[in-house]
N, C-alpha and C. Protein backbone atom coordinates (compact mmCIF):
# COMPACT_ATOMS: atom_id res chain seq x y z
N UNK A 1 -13.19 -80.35 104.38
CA UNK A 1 -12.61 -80.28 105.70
C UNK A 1 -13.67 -79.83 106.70
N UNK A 2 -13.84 -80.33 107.53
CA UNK A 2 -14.83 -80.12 108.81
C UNK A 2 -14.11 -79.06 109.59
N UNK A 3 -15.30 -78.03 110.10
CA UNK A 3 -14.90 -77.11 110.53
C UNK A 3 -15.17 -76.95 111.95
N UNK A 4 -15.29 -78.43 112.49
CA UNK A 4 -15.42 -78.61 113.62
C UNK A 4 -13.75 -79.13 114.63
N UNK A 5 -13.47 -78.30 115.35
CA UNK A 5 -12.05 -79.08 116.18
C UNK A 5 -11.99 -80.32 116.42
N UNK A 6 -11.16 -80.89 116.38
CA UNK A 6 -10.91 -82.33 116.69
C UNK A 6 -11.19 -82.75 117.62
N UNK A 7 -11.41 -81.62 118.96
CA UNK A 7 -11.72 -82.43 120.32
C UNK A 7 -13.82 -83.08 120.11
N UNK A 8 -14.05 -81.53 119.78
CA UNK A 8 -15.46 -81.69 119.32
C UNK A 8 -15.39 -83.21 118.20
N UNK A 9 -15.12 -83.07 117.16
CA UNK A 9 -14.98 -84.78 116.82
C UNK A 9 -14.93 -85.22 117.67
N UNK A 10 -14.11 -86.24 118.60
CA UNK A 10 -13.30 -86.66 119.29
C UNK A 10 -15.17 -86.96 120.15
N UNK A 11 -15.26 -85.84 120.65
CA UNK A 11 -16.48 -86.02 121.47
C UNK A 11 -17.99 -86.99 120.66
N UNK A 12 -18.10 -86.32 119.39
CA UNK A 12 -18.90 -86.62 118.96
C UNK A 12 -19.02 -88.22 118.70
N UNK A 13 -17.71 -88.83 118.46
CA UNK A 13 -16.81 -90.15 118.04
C UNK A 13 -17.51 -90.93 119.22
N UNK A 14 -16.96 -90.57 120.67
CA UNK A 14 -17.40 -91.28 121.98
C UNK A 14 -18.84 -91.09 121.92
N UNK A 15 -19.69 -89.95 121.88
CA UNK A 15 -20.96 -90.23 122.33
C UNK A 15 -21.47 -91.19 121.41
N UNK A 16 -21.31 -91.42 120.17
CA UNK A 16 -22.02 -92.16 119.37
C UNK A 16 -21.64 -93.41 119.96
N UNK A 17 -20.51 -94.15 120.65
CA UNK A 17 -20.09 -95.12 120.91
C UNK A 17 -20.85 -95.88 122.24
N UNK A 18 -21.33 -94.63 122.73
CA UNK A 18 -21.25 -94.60 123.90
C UNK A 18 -23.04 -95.12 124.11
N UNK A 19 -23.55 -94.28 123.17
CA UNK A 19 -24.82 -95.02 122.67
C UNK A 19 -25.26 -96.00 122.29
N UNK A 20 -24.59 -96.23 121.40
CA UNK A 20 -24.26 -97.67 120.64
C UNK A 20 -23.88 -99.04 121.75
N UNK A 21 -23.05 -98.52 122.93
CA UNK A 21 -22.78 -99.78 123.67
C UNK A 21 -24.74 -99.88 124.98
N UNK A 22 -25.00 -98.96 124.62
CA UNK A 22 -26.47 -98.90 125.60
C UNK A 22 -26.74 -99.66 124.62
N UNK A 23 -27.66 -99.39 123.65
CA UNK A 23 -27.93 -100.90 122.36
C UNK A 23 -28.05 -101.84 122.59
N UNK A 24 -26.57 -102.30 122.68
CA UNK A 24 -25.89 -103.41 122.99
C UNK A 24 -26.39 -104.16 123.89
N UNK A 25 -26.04 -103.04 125.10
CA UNK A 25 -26.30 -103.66 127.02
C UNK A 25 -27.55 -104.22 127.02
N UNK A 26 -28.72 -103.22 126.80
CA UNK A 26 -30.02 -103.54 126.40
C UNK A 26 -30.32 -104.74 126.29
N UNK A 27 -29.60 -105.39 125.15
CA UNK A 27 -30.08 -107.06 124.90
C UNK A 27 -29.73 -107.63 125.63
N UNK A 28 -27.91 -107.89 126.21
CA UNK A 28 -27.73 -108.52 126.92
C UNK A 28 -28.04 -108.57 128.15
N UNK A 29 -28.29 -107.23 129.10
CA UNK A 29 -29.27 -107.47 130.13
C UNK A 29 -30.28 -108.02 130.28
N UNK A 30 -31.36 -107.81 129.05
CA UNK A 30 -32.60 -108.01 129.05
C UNK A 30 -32.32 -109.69 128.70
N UNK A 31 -31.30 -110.63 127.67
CA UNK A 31 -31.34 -111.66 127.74
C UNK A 31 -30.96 -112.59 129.15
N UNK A 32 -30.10 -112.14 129.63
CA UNK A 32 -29.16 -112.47 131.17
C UNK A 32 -29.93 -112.12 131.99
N UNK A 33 -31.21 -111.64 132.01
CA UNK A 33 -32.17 -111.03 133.18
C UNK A 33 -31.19 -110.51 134.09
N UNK A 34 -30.85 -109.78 133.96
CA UNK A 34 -29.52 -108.77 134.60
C UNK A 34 -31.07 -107.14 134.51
N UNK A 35 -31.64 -107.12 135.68
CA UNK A 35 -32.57 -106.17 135.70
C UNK A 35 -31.79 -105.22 136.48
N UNK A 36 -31.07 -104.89 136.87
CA UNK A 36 -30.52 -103.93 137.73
C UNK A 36 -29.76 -103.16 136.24
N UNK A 37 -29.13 -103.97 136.08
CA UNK A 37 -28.13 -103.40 134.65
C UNK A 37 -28.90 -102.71 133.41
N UNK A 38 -30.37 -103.55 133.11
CA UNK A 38 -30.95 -103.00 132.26
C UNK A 38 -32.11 -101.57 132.55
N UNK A 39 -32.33 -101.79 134.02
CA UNK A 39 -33.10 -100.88 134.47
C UNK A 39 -32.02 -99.30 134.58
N UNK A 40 -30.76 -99.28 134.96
CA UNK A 40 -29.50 -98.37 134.99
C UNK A 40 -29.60 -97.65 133.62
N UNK A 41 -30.03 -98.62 132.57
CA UNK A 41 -29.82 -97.43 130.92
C UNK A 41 -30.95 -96.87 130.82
N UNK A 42 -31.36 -96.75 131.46
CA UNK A 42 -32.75 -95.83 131.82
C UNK A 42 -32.58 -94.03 132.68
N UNK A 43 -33.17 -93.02 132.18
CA UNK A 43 -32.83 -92.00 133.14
C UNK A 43 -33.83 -92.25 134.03
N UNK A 44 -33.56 -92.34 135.34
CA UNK A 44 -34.43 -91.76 136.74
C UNK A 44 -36.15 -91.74 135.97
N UNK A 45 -36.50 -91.31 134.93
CA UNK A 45 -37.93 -90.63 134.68
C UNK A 45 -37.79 -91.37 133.04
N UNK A 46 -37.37 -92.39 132.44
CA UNK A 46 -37.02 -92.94 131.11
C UNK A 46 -38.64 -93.55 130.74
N UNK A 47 -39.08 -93.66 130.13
CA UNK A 47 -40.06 -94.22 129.16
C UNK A 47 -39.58 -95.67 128.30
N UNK A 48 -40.77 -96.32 128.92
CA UNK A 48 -39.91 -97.41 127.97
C UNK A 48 -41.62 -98.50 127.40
N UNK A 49 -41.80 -98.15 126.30
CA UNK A 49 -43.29 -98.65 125.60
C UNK A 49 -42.73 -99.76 124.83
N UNK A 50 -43.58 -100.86 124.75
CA UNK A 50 -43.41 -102.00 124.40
C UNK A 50 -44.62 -102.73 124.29
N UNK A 51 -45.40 -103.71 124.00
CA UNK A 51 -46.63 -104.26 123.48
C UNK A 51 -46.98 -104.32 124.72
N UNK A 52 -46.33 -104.76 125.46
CA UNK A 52 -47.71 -105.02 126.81
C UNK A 52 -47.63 -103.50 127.38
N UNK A 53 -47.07 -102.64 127.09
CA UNK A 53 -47.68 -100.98 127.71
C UNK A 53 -46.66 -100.15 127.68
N UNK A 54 -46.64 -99.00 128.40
CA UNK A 54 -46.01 -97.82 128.57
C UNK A 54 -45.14 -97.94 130.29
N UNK A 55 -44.33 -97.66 130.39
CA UNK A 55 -44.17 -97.91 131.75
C UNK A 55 -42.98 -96.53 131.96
N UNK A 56 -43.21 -95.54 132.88
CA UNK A 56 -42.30 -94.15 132.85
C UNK A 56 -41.46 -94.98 134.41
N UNK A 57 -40.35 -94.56 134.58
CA UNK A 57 -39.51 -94.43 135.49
C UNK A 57 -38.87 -95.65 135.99
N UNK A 58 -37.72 -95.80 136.59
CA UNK A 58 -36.72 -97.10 136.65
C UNK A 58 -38.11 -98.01 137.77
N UNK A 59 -38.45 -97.58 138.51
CA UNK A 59 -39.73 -98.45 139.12
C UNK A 59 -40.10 -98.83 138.99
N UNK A 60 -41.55 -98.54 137.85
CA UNK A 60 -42.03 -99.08 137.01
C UNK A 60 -41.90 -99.82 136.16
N UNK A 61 -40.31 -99.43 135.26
CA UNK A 61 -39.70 -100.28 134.67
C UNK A 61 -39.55 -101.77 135.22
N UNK A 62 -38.92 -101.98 136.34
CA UNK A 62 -38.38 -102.90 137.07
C UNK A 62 -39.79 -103.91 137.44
N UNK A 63 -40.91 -103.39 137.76
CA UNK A 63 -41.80 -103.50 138.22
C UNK A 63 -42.39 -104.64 137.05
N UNK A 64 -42.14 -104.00 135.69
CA UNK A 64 -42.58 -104.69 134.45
C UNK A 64 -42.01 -105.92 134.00
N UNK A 65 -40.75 -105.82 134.51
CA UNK A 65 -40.11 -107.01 134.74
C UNK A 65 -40.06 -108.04 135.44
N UNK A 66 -40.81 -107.50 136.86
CA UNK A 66 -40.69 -108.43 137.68
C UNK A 66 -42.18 -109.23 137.50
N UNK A 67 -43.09 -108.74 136.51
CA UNK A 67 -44.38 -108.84 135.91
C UNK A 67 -44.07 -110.80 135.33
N UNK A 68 -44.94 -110.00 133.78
CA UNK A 68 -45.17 -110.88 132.39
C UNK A 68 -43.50 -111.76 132.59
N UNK A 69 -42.47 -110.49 132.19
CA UNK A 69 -41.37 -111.35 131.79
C UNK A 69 -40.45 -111.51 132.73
N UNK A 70 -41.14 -111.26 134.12
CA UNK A 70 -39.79 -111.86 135.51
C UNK A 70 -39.05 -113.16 135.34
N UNK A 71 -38.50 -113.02 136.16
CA UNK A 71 -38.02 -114.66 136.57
C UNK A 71 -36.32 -114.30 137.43
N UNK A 72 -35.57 -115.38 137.45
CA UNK A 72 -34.96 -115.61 138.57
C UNK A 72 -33.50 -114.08 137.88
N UNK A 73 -33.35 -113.47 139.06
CA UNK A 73 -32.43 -112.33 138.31
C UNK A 73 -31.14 -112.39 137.50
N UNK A 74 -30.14 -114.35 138.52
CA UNK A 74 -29.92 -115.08 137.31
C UNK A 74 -29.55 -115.27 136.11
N UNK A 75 -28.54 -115.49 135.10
CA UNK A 75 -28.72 -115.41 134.03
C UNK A 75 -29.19 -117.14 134.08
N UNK A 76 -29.86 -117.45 133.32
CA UNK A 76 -29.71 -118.79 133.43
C UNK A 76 -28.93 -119.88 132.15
N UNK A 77 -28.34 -121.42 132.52
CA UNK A 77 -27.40 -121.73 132.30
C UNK A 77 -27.58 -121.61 130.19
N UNK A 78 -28.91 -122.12 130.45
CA UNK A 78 -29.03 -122.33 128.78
C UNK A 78 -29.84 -121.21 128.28
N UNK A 79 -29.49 -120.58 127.67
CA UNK A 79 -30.06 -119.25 126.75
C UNK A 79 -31.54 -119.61 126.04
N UNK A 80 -32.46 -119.13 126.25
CA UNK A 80 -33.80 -119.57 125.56
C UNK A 80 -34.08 -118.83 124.61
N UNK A 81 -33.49 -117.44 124.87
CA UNK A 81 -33.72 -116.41 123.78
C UNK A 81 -32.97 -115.38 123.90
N UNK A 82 -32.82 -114.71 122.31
CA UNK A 82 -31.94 -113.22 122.80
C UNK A 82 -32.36 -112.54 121.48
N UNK A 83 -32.08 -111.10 121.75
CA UNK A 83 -31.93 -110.41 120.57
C UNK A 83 -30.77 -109.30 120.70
N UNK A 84 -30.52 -109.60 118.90
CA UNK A 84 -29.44 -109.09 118.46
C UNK A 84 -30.00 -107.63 117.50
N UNK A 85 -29.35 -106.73 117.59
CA UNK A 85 -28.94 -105.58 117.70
C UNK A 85 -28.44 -105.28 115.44
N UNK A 86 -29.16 -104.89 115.10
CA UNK A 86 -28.61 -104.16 114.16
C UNK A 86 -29.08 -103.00 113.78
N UNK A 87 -28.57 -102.29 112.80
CA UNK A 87 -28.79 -100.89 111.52
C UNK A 87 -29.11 -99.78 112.58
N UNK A 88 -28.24 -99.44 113.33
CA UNK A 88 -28.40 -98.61 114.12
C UNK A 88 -27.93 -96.95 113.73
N UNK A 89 -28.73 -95.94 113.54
CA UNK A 89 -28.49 -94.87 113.18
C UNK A 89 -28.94 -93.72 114.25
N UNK A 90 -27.66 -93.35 114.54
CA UNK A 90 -27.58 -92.19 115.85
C UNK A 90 -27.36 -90.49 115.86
N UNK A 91 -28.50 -89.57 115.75
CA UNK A 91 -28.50 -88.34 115.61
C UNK A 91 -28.08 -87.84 117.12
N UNK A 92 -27.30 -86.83 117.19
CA UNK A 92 -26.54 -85.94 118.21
C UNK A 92 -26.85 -84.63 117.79
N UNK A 93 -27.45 -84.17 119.33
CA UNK A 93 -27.47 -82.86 119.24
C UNK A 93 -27.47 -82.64 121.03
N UNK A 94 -26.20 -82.00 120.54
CA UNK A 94 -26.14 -81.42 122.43
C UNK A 94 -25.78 -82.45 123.55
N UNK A 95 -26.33 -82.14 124.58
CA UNK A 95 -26.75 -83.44 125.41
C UNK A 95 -27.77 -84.35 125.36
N UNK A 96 -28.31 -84.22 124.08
CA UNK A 96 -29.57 -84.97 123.90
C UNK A 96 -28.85 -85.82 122.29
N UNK A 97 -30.13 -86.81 122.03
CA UNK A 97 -29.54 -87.36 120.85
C UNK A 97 -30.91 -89.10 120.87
N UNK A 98 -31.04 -89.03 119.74
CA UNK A 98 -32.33 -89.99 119.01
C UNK A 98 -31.44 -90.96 117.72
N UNK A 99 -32.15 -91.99 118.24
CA UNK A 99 -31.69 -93.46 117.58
C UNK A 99 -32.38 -94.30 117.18
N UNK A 100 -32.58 -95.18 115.99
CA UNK A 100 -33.23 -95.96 115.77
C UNK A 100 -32.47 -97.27 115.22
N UNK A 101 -33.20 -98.19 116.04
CA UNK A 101 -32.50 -99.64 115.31
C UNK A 101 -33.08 -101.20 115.28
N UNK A 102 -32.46 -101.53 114.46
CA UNK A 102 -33.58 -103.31 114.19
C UNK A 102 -33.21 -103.91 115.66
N UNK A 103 -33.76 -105.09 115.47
CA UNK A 103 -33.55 -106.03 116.19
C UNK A 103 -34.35 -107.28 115.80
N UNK A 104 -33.50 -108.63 116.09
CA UNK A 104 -33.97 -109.99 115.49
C UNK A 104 -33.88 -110.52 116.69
N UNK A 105 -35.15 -111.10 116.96
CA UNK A 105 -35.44 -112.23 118.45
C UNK A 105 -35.73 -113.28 118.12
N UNK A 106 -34.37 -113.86 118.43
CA UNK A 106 -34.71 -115.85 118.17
C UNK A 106 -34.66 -116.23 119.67
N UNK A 107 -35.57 -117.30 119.65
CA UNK A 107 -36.30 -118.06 120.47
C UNK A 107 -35.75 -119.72 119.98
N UNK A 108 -35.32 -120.05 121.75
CA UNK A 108 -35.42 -121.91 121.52
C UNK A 108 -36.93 -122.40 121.15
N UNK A 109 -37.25 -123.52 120.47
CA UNK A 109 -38.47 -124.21 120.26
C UNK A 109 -38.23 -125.87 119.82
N UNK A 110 -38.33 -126.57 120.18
CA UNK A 110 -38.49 -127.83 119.98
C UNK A 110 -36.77 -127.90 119.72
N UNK A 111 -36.11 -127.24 120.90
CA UNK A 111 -34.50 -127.48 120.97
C UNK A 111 -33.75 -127.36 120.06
N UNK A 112 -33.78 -126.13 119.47
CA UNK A 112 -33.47 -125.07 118.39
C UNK A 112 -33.96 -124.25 118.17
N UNK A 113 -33.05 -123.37 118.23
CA UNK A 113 -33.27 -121.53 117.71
C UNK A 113 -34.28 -121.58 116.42
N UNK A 114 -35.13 -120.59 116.55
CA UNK A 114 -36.52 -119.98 116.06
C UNK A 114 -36.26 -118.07 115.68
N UNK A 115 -35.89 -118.11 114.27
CA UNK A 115 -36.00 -116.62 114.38
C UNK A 115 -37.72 -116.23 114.92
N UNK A 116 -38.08 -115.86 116.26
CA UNK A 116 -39.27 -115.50 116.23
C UNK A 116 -39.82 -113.93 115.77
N UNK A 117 -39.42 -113.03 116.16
CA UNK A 117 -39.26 -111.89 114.89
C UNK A 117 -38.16 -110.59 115.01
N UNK A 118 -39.08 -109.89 114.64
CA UNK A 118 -37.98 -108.77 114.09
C UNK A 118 -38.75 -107.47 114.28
N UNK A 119 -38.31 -106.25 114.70
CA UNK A 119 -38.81 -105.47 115.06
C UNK A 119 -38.12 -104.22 115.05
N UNK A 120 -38.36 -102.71 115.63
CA UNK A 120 -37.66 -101.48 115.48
C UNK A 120 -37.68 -101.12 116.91
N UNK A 121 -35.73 -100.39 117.32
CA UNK A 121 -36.19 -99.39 118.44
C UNK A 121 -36.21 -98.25 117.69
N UNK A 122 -36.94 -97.04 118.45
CA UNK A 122 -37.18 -95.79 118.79
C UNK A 122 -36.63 -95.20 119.65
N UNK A 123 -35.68 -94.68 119.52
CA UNK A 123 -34.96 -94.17 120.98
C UNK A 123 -34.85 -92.20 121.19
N UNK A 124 -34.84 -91.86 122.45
CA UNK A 124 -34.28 -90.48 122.50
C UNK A 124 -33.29 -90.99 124.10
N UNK A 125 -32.32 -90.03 123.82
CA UNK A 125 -31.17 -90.37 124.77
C UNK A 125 -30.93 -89.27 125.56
N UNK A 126 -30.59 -89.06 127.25
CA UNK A 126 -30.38 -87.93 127.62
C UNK A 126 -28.59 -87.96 128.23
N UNK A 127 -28.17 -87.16 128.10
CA UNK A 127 -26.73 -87.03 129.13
C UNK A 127 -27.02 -86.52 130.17
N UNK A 128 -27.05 -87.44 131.41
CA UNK A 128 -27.22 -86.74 132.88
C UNK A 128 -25.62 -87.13 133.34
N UNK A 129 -25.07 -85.78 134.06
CA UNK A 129 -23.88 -86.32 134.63
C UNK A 129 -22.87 -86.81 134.10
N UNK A 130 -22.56 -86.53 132.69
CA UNK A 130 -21.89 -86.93 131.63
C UNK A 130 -22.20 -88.76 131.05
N UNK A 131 -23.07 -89.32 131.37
CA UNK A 131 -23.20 -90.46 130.95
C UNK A 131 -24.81 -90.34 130.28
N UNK A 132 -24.69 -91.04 129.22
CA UNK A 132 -25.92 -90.68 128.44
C UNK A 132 -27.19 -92.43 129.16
N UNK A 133 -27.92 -92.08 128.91
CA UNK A 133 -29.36 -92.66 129.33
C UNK A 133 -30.54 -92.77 128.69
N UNK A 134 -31.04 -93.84 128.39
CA UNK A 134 -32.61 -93.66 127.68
C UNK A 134 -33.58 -92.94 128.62
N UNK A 135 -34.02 -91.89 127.53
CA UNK A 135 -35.03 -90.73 127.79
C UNK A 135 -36.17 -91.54 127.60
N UNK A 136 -36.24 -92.28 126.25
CA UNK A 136 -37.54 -92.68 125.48
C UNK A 136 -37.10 -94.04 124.31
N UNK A 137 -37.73 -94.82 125.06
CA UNK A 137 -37.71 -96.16 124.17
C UNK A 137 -38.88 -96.63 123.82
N UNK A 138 -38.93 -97.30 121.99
CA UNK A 138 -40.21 -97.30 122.02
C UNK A 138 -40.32 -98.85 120.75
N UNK A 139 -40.62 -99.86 121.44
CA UNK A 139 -39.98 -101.08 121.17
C UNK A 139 -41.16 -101.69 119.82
N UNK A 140 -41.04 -101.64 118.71
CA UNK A 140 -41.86 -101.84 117.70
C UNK A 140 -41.55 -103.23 116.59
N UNK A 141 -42.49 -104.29 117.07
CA UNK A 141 -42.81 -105.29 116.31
C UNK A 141 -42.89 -105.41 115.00
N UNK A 142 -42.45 -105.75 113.84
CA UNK A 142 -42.40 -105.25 112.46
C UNK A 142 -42.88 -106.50 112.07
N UNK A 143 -42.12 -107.95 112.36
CA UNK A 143 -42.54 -109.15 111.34
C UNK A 143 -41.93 -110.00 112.46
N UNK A 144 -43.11 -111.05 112.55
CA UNK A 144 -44.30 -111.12 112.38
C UNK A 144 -45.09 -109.59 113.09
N UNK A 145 -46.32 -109.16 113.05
CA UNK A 145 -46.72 -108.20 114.18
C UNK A 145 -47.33 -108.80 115.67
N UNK A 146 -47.71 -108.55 116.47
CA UNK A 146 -47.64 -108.41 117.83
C UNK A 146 -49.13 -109.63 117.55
N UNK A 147 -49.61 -109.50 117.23
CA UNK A 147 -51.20 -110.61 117.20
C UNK A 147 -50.40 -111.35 116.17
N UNK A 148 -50.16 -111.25 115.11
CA UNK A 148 -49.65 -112.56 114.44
C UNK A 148 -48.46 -113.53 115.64
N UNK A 149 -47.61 -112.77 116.20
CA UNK A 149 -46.65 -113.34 117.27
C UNK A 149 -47.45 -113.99 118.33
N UNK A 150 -48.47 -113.65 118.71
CA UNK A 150 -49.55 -114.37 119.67
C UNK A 150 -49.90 -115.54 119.20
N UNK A 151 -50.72 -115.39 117.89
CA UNK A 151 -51.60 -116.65 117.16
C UNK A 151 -50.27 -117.88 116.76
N UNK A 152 -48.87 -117.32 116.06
CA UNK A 152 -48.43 -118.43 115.91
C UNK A 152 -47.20 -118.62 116.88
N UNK A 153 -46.71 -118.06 117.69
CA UNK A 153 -45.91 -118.64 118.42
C UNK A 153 -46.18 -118.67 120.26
N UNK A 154 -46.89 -117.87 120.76
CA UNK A 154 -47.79 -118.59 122.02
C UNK A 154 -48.43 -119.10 122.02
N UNK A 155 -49.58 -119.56 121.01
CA UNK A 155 -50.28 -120.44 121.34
C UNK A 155 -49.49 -121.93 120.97
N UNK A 156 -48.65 -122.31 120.36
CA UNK A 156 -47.82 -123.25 120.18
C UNK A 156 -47.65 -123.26 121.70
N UNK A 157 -46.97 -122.37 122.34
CA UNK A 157 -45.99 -122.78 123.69
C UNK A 157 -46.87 -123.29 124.83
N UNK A 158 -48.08 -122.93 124.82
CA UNK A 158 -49.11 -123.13 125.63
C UNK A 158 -49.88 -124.58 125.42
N UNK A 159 -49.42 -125.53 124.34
CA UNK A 159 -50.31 -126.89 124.22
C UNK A 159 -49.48 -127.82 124.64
């Protein structure tokens, strides 16, 4: 028997959920180029590292987007790529709380989906204002790695 009250459950139940739907949003913003939405799961001062760099604060963030992987804000009609979201495991403590989880990025290519790879988040989460926020994201390439993903699937897109 847990010797924790039910409301405390109860709480613990939502924040994990509540995390879990940031996850979620994550992809689908980032697939829907919905940058306002994806830049929002960010705190004010969030970290968010990924192969092309480090980038601290929703500014910068946005900024990174409007970079390498801009384009029209738009979702557009036919989906070229997305990633999906698994094995997500969420530690809570307090108003704070750290997550880690897969993710599989398929890519259209010769007019069909391409698992192109697979990779890990790194997360730390903050509660500002009762809504929780990425503190620290830290976006890690597993298979293929980040130069193998160069050699065989950009230079394909580029001939």
């Amino acid at each position: 028997m847990s010797s924790r009250s039910i409301e405390e459950r109860l709480q613990r139940v939502e924040d994990e959920l509540a995390i879990q739907r940031i996850i979620f949003d994550y992809s689908v913003y980032l697939d829907s180029r919905n940058w306002e939405g994806f830049v929002s799961l960010f705190a004010p001062d969030g970290v968010w590292t990924n192969v092309e760099g480090t980038y601290q604060g929703r500014e910068a963030i946005m900024a990174m987007l409007g970079g390498p992987n801009g384009g029209p804000a738009e979702a557009p009609k036919r989906v070229n790529y997305y990633h999906a979201n698994t094995n997500w495991r969420i530690e809570l403590d307090g108003d704070r709380a750290s997550a880690v989880s897969r993710y599989l990025f398929v890519l259209r290519r010769d007019d069909r989906p391409t698992s192109a790879l697979a990779g890990q988040y790194t997360d730390e989460y903050v509660r500002i204002d009762g809504a929780w926020k990425i503190a620290r994201r830290e976006a890690e390439e597993l298979i293929p790695t980040h130069a193998e993903w160069e050699e065989i699937f950009l230079s394909k897109v580029r001939t």
